[in-house]
Protein backbone atom coordinates (compact mmCIF):
# COMPACT_ATOMS: atom_id res chain seq x y z
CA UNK A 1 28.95 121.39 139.75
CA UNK A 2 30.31 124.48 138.50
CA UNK A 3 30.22 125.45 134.67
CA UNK A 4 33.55 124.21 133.01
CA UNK A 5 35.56 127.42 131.52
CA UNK A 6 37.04 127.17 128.40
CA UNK A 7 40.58 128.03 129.79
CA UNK A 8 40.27 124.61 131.69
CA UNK A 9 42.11 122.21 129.30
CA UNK A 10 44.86 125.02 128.86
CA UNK A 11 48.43 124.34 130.30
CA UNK A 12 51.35 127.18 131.59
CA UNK A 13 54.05 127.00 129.30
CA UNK A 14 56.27 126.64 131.92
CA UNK A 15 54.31 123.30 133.49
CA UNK A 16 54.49 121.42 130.14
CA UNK A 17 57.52 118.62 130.12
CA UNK A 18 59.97 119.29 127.71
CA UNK A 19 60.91 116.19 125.16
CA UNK A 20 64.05 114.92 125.95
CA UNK A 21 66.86 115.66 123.40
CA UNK A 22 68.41 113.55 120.91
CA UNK A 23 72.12 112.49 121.06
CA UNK A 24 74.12 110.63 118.63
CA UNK A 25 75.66 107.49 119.45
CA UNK A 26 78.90 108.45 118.97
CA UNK A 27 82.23 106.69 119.87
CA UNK A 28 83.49 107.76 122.87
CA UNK A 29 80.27 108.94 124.50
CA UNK A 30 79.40 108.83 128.00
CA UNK A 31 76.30 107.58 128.57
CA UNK A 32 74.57 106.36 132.16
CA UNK A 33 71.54 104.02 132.16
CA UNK A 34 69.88 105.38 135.45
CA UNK A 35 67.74 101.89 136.16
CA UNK A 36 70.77 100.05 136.09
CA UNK A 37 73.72 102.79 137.32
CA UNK A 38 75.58 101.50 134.44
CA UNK A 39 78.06 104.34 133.25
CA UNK A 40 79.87 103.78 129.82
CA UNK A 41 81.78 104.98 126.58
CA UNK A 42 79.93 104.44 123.89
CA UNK A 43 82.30 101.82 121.86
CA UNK A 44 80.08 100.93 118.59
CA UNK A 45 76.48 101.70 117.38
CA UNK A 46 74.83 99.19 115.61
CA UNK A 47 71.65 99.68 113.91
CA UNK A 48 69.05 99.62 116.59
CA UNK A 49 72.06 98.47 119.66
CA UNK A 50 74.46 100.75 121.21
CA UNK A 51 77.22 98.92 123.20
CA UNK A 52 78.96 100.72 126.27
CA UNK A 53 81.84 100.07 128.55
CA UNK A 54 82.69 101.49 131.54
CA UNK A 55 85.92 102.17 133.21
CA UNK A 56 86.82 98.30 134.48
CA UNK A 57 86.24 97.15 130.61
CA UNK A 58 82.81 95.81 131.33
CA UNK A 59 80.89 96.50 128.04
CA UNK A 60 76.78 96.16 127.84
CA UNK A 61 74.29 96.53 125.18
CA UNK A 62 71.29 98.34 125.32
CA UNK A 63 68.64 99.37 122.86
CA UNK A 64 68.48 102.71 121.74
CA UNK A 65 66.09 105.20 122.31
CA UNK A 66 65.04 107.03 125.71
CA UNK A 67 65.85 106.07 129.21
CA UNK A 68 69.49 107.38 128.98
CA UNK A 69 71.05 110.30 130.37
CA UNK A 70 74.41 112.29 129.12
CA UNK A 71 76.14 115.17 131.31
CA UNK A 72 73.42 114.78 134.19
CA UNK A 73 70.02 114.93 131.82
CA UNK A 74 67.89 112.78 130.32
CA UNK A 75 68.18 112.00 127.03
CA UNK A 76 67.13 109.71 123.62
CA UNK A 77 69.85 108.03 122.69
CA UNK A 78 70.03 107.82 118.26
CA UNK A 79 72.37 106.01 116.12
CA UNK A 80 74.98 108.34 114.60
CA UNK A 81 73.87 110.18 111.15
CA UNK A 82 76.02 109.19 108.30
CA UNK A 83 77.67 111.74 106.48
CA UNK A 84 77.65 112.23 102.55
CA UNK A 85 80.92 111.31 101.43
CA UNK A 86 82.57 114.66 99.38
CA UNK A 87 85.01 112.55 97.32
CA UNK A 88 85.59 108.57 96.49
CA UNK A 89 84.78 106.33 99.23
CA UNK A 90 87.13 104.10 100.70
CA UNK A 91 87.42 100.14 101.66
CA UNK A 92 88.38 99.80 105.11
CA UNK A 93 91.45 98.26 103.50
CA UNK A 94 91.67 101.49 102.41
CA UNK A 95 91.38 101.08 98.63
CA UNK A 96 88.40 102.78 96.50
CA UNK A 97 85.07 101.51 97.41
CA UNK A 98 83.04 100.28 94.32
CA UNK A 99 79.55 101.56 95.30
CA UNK A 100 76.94 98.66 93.62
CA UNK A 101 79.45 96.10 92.30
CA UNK A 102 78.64 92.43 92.67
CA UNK A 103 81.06 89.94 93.96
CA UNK A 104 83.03 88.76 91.50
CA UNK A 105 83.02 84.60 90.69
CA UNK A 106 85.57 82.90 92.79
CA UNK A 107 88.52 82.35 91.33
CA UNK A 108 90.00 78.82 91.20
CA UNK A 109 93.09 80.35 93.78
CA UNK A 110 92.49 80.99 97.20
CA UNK A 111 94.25 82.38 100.31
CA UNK A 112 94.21 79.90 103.36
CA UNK A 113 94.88 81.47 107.17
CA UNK A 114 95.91 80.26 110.31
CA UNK A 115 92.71 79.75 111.91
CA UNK A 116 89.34 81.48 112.43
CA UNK A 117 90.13 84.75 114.04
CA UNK A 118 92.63 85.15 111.07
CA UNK A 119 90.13 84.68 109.05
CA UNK A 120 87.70 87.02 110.76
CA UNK A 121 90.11 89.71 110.74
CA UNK A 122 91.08 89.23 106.89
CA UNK A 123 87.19 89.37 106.36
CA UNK A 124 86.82 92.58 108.02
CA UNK A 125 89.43 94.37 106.59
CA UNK A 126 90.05 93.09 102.98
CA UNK A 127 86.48 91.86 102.65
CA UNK A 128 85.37 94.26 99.63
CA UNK A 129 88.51 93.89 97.88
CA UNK A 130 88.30 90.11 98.05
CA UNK A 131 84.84 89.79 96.44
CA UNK A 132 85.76 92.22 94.04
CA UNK A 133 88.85 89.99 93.31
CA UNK A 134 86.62 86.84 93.84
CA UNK A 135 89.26 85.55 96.41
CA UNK A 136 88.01 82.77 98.58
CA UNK A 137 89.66 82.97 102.25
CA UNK A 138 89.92 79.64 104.62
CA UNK A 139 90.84 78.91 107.52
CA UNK A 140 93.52 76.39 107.89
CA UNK A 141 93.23 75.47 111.56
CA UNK A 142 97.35 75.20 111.98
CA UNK A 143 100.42 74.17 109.48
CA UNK A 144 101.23 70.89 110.33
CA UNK A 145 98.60 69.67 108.03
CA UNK A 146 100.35 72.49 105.06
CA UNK A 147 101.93 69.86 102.86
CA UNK A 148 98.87 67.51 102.21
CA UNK A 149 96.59 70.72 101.52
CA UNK A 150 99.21 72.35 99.29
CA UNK A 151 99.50 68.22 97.34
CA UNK A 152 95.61 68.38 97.71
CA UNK A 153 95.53 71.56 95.95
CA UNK A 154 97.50 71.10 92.98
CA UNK A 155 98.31 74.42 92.63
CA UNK A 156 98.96 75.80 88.83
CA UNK A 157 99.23 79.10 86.94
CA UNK A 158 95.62 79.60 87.25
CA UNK A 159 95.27 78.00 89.97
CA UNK A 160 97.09 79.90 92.97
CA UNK A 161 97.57 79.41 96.47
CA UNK A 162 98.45 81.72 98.82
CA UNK A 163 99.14 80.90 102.61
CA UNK A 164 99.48 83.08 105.68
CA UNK A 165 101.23 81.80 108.86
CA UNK A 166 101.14 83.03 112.22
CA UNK A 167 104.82 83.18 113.72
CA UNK A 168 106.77 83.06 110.87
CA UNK A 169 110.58 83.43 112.31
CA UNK A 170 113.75 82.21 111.23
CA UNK A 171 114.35 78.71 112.80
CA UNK A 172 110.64 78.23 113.54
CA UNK A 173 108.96 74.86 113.10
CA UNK A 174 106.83 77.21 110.86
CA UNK A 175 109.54 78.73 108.41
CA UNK A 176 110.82 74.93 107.57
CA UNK A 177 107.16 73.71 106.64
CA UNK A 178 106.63 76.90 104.16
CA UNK A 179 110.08 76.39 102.98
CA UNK A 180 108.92 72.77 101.75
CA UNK A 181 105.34 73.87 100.25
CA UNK A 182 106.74 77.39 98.86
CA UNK A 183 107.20 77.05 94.85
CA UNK A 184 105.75 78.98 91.49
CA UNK A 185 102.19 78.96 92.34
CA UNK A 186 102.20 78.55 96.18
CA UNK A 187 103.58 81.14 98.02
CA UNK A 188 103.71 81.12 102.10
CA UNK A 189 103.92 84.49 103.91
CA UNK A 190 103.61 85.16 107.74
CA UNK A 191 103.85 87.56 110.45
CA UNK A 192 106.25 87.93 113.49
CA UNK A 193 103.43 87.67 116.45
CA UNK A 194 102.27 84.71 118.42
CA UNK A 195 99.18 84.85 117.15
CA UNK A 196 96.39 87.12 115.38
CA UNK A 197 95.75 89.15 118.20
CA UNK A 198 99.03 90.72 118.05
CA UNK A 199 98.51 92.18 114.53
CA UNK A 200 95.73 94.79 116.22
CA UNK A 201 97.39 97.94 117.33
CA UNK A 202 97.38 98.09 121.43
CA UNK A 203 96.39 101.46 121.07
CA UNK A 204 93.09 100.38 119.21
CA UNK A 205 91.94 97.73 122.30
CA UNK A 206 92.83 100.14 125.21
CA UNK A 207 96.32 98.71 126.03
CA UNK A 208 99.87 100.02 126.20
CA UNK A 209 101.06 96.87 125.42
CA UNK A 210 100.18 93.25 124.67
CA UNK A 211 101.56 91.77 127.56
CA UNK A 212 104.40 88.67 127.92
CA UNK A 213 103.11 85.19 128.39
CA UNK A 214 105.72 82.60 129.23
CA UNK A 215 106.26 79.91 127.08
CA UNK A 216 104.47 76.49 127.71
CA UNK A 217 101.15 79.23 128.87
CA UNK A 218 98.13 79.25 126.53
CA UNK A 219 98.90 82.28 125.12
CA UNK A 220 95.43 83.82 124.40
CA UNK A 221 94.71 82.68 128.10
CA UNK A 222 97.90 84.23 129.85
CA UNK A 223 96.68 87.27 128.03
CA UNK A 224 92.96 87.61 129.57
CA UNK A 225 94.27 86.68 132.71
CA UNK A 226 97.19 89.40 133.00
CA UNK A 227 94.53 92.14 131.36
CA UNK A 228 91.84 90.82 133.65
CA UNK A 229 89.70 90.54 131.21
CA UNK A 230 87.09 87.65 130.45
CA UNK A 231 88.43 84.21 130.40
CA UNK A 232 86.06 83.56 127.20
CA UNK A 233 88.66 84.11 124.64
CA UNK A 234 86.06 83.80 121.55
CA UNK A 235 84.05 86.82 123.72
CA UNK A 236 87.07 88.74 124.37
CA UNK A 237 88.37 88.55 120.48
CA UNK A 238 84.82 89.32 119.24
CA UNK A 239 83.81 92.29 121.27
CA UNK A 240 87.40 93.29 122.49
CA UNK A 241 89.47 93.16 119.71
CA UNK A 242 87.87 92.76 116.73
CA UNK A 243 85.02 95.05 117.54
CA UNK A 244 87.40 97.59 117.80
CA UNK A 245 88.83 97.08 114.34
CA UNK A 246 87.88 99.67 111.43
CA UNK A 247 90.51 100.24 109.16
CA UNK A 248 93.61 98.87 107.65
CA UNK A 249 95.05 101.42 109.88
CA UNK A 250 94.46 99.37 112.88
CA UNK A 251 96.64 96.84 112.45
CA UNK A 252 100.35 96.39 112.30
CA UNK A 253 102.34 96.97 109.09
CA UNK A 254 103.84 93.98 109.37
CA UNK A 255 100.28 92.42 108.65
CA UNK A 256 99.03 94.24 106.40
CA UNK A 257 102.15 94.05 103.90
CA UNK A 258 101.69 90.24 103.69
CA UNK A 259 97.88 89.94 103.09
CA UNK A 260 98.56 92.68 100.64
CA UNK A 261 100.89 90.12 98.88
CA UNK A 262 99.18 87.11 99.11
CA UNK A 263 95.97 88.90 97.58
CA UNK A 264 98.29 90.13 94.52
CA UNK A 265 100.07 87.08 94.07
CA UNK A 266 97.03 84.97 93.78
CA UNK A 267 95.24 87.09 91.66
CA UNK A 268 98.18 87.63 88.96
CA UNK A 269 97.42 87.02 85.59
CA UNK A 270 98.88 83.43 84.59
């Protein structure tokens, strides 16, 4: 066997294999997982997930990391750096953010919604400024039941209540139960739209439009059906709609004036 030479263990520079790149994870990113042929726009980055959807609206998580690749080559896939802010941060409700502050106690007055989504929504948005406030939010799972909550209550000057109502319009089965329950410490606000979904923008979901569903339809249903989307409607508010939701900018005016409201009313000094 031949001496070894001490050039043996040395590689060409042009034969070693370059480390993949990094990419950020950031919104809007095409990204292909080659094992799977899956090709998607990167939609949110959580901390160690990064969820895409492709061009039918079929989203998929993956981990991130290598394996990906991003205009033809392969690369490792990172979650998106976060920037120093240069001024005072901001809630996504969009008021200032107090960096460190610990939730308030919860005030005796609370806001009650129409349901969970409502709720979820209210959360997502308004969540700092509620703890802050110490504002309890529930759901209230429809109105009929309005009139022995609001007696349940007993609400006072310290004791607020503050109710929003999906639907609110004049002559609505809705409009003549707040009318009954509305008084000096209760107030009942409410929105135009059918239901929650309709506050989020079209824009921000991917839509022109949220479509018509004849009445006597499940509306939620009607609308996964005409969008062909999933006909799980907790999946398709979750990672559809709410997913998509940032800011107070988001939504529709019309919403976001009356949770404004309800959150001042209920926190006014007696």
């Amino acid at each position: 066997m031949p001496p070894r030479s001490p050039y043996d263990d040395l590689v060409h520079p042009r034969t070693q294999k370059k480390p993949s790149p990094q990419v950020e994870a950031l919104k809007d990113v095409v990204v292909e997982d080659p094992s799977s042929g899956f090709v998607g726009a990167v939609v949110r980055c959580e901390k160690d997930v990064v969820h895409l959807e492709d061009r039918f609206g079929k989203v998929r998580a993956y981990p991130l990391g290598p394996g990906f690749w991003v205009d033809g080559r392969p690369v490792v896939l990172v979650r998106p750096k976060q920037n120093a802010p240069s001024g005072p941060q901001r809630s996504a409700s969009g008021s200032t953010y107090v960096v460190g502050a610990r939730a308030r106690v919860a005030r005796e007055g609370r806001i009650y919604v129409e349901g969970k989504h409502d709720a979820e929504l209210v959360e997502k948005v308004w969540g700092h400024d509620l703890r802050i406030e110490g504002v309890v939010v529930e759901p209230l799972h429809g109105v009929d039941d309005l009139p022995g909550i609001v007696r349940e209550f007993r609400p006072s000057a310290g004791r607020r209540l503050g109710v929003l109502v999906d639907h609110l319009v004049t002559g609505s089965k809705e409009t003549r139960i707040a009318a009954q329950v509305t008084g000096a410490h209760a107030l009942v606000v409410g929105h135009p739209f059918i239901d929650i979904w309709q506050a989020v923008k079209p824009s921000v979901v991917g839509i022109k439009a949220w479509p018509t569903v004849p009445k006597g339809e499940d509306w939620k249903t009607g609308v996964c059906r005409r969008l062909g989307w999933e006909d799980d409607t907790g999946y398709v508010w979750a990672q559809r709609i709410l997913a998509r939701v940032s800011t107070w900018t988001d939504l529709e005016p019309t919403l976001i004036g009356r949770v404004e409201e309800l959150i001042d009313f209920v926190t006014e000094a007696p």
